[in-house]
Protein backbone atom coordinates (compact mmCIF):
# COMPACT_ATOMS: atom_id res chain seq x y z
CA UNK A 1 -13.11 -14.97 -11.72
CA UNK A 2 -12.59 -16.54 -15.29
CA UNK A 3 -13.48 -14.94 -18.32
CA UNK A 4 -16.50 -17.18 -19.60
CA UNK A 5 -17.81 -16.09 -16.51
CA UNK A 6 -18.57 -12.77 -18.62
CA UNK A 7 -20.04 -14.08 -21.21
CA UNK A 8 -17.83 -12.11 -23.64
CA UNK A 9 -18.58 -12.90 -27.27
CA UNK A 10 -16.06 -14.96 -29.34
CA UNK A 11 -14.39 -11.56 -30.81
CA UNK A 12 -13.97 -9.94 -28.07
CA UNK A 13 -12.87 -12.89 -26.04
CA UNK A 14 -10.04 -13.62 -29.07
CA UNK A 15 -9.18 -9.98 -28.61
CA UNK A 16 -7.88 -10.63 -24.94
CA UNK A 17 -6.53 -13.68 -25.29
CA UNK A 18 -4.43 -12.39 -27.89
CA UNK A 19 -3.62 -9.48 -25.92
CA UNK A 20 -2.66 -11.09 -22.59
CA UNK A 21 0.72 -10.29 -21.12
CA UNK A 22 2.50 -13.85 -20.99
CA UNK A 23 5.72 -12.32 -19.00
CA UNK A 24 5.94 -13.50 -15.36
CA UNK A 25 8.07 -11.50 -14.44
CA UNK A 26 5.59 -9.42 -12.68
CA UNK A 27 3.26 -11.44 -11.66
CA UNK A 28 3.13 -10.67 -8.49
CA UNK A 29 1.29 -7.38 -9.59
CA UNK A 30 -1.48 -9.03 -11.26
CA UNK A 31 -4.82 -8.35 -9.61
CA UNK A 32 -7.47 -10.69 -8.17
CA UNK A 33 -10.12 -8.98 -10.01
CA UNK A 34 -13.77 -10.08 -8.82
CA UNK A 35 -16.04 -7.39 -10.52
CA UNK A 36 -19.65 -7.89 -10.38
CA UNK A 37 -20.52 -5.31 -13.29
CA UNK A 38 -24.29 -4.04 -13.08
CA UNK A 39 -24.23 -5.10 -17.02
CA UNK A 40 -22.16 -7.28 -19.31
CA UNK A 41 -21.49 -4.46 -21.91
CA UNK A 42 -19.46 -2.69 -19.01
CA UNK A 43 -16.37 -5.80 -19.00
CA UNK A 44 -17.16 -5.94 -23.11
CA UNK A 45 -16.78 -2.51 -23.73
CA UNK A 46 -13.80 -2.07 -21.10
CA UNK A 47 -11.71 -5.22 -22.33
CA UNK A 48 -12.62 -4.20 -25.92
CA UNK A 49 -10.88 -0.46 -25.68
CA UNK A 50 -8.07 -1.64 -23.73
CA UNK A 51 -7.37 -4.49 -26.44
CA UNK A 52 -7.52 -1.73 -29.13
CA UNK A 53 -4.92 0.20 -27.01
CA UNK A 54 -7.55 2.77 -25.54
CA UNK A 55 -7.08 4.06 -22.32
CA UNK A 56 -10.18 3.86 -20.52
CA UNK A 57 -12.06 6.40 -17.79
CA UNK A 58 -14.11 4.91 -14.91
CA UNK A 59 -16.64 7.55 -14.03
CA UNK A 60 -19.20 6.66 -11.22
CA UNK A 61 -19.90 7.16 -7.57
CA UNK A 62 -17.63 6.06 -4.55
CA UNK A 63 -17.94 2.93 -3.36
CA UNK A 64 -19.16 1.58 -6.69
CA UNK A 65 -16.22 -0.85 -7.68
CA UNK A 66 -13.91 1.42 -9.65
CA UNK A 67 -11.02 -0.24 -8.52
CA UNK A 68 -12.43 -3.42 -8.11
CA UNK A 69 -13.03 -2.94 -11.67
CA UNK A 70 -9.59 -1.64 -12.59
CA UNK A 71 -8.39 -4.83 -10.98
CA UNK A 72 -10.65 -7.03 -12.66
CA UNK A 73 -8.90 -6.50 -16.18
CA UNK A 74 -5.92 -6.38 -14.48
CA UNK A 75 -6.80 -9.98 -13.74
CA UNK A 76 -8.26 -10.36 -17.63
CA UNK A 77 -5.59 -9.58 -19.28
CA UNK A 78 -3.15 -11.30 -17.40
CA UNK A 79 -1.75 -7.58 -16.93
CA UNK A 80 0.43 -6.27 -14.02
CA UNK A 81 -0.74 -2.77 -12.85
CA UNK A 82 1.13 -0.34 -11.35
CA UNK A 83 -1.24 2.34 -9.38
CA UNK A 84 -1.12 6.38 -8.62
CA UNK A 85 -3.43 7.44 -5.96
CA UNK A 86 -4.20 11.04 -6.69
CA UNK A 87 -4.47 14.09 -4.08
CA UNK A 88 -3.62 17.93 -3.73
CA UNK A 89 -0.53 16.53 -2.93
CA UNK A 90 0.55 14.68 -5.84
CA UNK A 91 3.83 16.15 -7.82
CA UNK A 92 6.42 15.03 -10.58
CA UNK A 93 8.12 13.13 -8.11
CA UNK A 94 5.26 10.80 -7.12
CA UNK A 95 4.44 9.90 -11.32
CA UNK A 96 7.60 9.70 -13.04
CA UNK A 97 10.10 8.90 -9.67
CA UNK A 98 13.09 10.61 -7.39
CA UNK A 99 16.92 10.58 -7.70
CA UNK A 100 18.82 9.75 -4.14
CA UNK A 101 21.95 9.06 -2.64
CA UNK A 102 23.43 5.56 -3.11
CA UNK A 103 26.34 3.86 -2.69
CA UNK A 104 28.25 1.37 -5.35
CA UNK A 105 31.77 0.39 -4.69
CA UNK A 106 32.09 2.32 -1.99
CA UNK A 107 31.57 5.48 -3.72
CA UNK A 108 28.67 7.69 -3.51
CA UNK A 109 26.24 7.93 -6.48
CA UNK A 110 23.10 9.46 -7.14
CA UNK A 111 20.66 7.05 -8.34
CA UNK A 112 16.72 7.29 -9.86
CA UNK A 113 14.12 5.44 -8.22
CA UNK A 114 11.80 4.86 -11.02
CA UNK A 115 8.12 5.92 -10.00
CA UNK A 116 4.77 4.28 -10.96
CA UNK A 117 4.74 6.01 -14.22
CA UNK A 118 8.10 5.09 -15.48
CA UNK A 119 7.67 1.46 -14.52
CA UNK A 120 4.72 0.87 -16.05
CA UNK A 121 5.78 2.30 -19.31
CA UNK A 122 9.48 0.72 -19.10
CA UNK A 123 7.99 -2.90 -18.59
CA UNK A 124 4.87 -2.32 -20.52
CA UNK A 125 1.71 -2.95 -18.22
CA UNK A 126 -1.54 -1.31 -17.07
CA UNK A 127 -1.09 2.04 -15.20
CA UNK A 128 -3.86 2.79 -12.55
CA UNK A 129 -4.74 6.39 -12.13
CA UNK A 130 -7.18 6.68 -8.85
CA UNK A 131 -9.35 10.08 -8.17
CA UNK A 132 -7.39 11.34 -11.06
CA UNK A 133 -9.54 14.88 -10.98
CA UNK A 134 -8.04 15.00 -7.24
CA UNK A 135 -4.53 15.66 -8.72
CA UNK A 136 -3.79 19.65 -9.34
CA UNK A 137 -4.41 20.66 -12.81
CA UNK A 138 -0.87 21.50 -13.36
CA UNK A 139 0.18 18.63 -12.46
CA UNK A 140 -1.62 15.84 -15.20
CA UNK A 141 -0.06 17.83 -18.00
CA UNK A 142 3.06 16.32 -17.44
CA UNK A 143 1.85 13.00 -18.91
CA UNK A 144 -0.38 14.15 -21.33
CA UNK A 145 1.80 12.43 -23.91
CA UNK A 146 1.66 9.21 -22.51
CA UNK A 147 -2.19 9.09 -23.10
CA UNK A 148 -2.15 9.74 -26.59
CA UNK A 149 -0.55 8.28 -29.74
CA UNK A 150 3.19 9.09 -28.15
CA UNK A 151 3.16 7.37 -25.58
CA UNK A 152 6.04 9.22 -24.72
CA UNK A 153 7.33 11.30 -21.58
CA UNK A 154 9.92 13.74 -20.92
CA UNK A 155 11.50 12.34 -17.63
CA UNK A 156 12.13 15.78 -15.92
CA UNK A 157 14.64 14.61 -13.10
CA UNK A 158 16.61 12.97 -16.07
CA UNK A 159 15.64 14.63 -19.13
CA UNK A 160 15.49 10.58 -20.54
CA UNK A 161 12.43 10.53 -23.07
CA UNK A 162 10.91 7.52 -22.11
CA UNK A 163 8.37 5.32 -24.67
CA UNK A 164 6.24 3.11 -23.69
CA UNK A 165 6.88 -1.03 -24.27
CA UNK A 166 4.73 -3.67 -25.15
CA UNK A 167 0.67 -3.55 -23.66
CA UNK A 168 1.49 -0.68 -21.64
CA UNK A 169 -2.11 1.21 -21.37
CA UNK A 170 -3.57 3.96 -18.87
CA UNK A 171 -7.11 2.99 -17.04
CA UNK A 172 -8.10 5.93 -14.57
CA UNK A 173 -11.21 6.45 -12.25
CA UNK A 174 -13.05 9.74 -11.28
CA UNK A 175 -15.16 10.62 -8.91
CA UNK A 176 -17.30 13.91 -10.38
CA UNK A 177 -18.23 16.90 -7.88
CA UNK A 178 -16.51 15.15 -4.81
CA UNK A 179 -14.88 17.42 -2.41
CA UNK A 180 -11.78 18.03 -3.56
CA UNK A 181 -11.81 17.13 -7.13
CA UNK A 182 -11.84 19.60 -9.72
CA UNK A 183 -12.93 18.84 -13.46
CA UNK A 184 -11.11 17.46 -15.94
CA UNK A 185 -9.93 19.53 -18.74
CA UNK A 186 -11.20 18.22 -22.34
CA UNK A 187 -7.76 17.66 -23.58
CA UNK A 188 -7.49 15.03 -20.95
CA UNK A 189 -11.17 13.91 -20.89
CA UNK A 190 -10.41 13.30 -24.53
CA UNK A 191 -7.53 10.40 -24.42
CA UNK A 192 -10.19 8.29 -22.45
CA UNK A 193 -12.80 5.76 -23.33
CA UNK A 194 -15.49 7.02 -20.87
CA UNK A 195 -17.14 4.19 -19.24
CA UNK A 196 -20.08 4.85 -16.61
CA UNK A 197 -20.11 2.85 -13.69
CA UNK A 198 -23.07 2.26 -11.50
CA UNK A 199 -24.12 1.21 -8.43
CA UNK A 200 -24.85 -2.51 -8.92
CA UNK A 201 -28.29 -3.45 -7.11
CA UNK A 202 -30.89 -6.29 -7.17
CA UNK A 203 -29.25 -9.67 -8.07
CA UNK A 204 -26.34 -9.04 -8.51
CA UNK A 205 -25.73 -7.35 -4.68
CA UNK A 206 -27.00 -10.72 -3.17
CA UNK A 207 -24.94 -12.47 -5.47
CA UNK A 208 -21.92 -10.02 -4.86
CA UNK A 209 -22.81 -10.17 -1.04
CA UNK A 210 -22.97 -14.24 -1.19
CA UNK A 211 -19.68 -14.00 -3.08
CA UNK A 212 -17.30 -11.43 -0.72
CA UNK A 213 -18.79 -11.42 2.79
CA UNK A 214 -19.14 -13.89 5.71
CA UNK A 215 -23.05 -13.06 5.78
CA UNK A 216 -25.10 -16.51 4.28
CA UNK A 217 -28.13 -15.89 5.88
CA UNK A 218 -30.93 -15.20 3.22
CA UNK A 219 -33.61 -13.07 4.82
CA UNK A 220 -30.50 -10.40 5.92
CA UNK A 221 -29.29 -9.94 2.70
CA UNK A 222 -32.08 -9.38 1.27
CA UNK A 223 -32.59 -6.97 4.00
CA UNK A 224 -29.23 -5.51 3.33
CA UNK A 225 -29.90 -5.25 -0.70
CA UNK A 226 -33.33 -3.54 0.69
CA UNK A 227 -31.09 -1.08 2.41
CA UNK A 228 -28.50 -0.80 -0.39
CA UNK A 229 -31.76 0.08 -2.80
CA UNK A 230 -33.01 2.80 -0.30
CA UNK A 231 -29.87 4.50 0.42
CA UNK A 232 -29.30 5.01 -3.33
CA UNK A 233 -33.04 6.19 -3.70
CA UNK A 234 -31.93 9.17 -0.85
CA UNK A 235 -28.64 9.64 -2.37
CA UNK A 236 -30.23 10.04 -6.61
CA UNK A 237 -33.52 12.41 -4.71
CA UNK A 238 -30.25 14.80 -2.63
CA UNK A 239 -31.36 13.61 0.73
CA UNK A 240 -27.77 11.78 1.15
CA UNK A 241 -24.14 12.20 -0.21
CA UNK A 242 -22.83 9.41 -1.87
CA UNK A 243 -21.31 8.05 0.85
CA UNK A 244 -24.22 6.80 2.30
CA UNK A 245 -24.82 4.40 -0.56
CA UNK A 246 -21.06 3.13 -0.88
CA UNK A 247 -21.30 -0.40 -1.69
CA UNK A 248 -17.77 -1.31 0.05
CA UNK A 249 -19.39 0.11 3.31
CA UNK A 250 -22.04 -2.05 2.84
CA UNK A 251 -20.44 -5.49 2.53
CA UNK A 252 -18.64 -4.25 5.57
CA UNK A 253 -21.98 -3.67 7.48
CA UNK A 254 -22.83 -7.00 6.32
CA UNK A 255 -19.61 -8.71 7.37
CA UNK A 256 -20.42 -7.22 10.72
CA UNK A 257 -23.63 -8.45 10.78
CA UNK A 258 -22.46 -12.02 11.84
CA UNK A 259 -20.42 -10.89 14.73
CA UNK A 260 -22.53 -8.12 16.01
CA UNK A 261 -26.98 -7.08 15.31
CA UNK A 262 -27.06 -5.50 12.12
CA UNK A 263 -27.92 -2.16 13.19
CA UNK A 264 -25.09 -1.98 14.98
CA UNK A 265 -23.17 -2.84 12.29
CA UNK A 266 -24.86 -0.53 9.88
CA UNK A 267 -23.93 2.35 12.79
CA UNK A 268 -19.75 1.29 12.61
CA UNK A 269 -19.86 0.68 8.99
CA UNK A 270 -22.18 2.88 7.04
CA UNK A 271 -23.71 5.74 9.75
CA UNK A 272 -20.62 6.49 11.54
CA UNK A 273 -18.79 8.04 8.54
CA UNK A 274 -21.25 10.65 7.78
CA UNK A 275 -20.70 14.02 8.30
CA UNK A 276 -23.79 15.68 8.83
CA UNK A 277 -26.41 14.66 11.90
CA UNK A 278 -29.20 14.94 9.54
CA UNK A 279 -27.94 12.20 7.22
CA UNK A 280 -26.67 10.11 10.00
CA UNK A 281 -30.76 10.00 11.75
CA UNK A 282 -32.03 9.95 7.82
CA UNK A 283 -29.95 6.30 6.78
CA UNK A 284 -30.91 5.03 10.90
CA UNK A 285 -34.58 5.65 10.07
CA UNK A 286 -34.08 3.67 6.77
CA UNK A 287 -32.20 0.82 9.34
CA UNK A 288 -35.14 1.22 11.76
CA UNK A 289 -37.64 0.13 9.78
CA UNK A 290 -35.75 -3.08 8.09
CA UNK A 291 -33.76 -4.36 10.60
């Protein structure tokens, strides 16, 4: 997706084409991007912090293009991106790298294997922090001085301060009161552009659908952006977890919908990953009387 296809206004739009990485080097880590944002001002106001050398904050609900997002300016800025994918598990080792045996000339050494963290500050690109309030609170500390004006890490395994190069910036996403995230303290909350990120609906689904699925049939995805509508209704009124309304599990449903009858395929893709019997019959009923 090109940039005009945005409609970003003429300062903005000078803003990231001045700010586009032109090294190749890493090119291979540049995103496809394909974002349908519910509004305009969500790519403006994105691509404007980044250019100013914000780090920005995806907040919204899962399945609502976070990292479709993420990859999007990836794609904008002509940016490579490494990625973190936070959990309970997630320690030094997995941000800044490991040391391990090697050999050279025959003779053992111990060598570092640069993580996601290091890279991205060493060769000066976008850094991807998924479900960052999944991480353990004692562990985001660590790079708390890479997210402000620093931009600067202890390495602990080498004690090497490392500063960041070039366009090197931080975009992370969050996923509030899921299980297994806890909140954010405000020192980190605070190196962050927020940005709020929706559920796109209406339009922009069938459009989205149109664009990323196999489905062309216009009655069913209208049906399907009926459904999509419905299930976010439940979810906003606390008859469904937000799962039910993911928007990935949709276009799956509606993939399947050309191999298989699309109640079936809301069952595999959407129903079937539900926890609770309740919500399983509730989103069925919703199929029922569409499909």
């Amino acid at each position: 997706m090109q940039n005009h296809d945005y409609n970003l206004p003429k300062e903005v739009l000078n803003m990231l084409t001045s700010s586009q990485n032109k090294d190749t080097s890493l090119e291979q880590l540049i995103q496809n991007g394909g974002y349908v944002p519910p509004s305009e001002d969500l790519i403006i106001d994105a691509v404007s912090a980044l250019a100013l050398g914000k780090n920005v904050l995806l907040k919204g609900p899962t399945g609502s293009g976070k990292t479709k997002f993420a990859e999007t300016l990836s794609n904008l800025f002509h940016q490579p991106m490494y990625s973190v994918n936070c959990s309970v598990d997630l320690d030094a080792e997995a941000l800044m790298g490991f040391k391990t045996l090697a050999y050279r000339d025959d003779e053992q050494v111990i060598d570092f294997v640069p993580g996601p963290v290091t890279n991205a500050m060493k060769h000066g690109t976008f850094l991807y922090i998924d479900e960052i309030n999944m991480a353990k609170p004692e562990t985001l500390p660590l790079i708390n001085g890479v997210l402000d004006y620093r931009r600067t890490v202890t390495n602990p395994f080498t004690n090497d301060i490392i500063t960041a190069n070039g366009n090197f910036n931080v975009i992370a996403a969050i996923n509030e009161g899921y299980i297994g995230t806890v909140p954010l303290n405000e020192a980190l909350k605070n190196r962050f552009i927020i940005i709020d990120v929706p559920y796109i609906q209406g339009e922009q689904l069938k459009q989205l659908i149109s664009d990323q699925t196999r489905l062309t049939d216009t009655d069913t995805i209208n049906l399907f952006v009926k459904l999509s509508g419905d299930l976010i209704t439940a979810v906003g009124q606390g008859n469904l977890s937000e799962d039910a309304a993911s928007i990935r599990a949709l276009l799956d449903a509606c993939d399947l919908s050309t191999m298989i009858p699309a109640k079936r395929a809301i069952l595999r893709a959407i129903v079937d990953k539900l926890d609770e019997e309740r919500e399983r019959e509730f989103v069925m009923n919703i199929s029922d009387t569409l499909f």
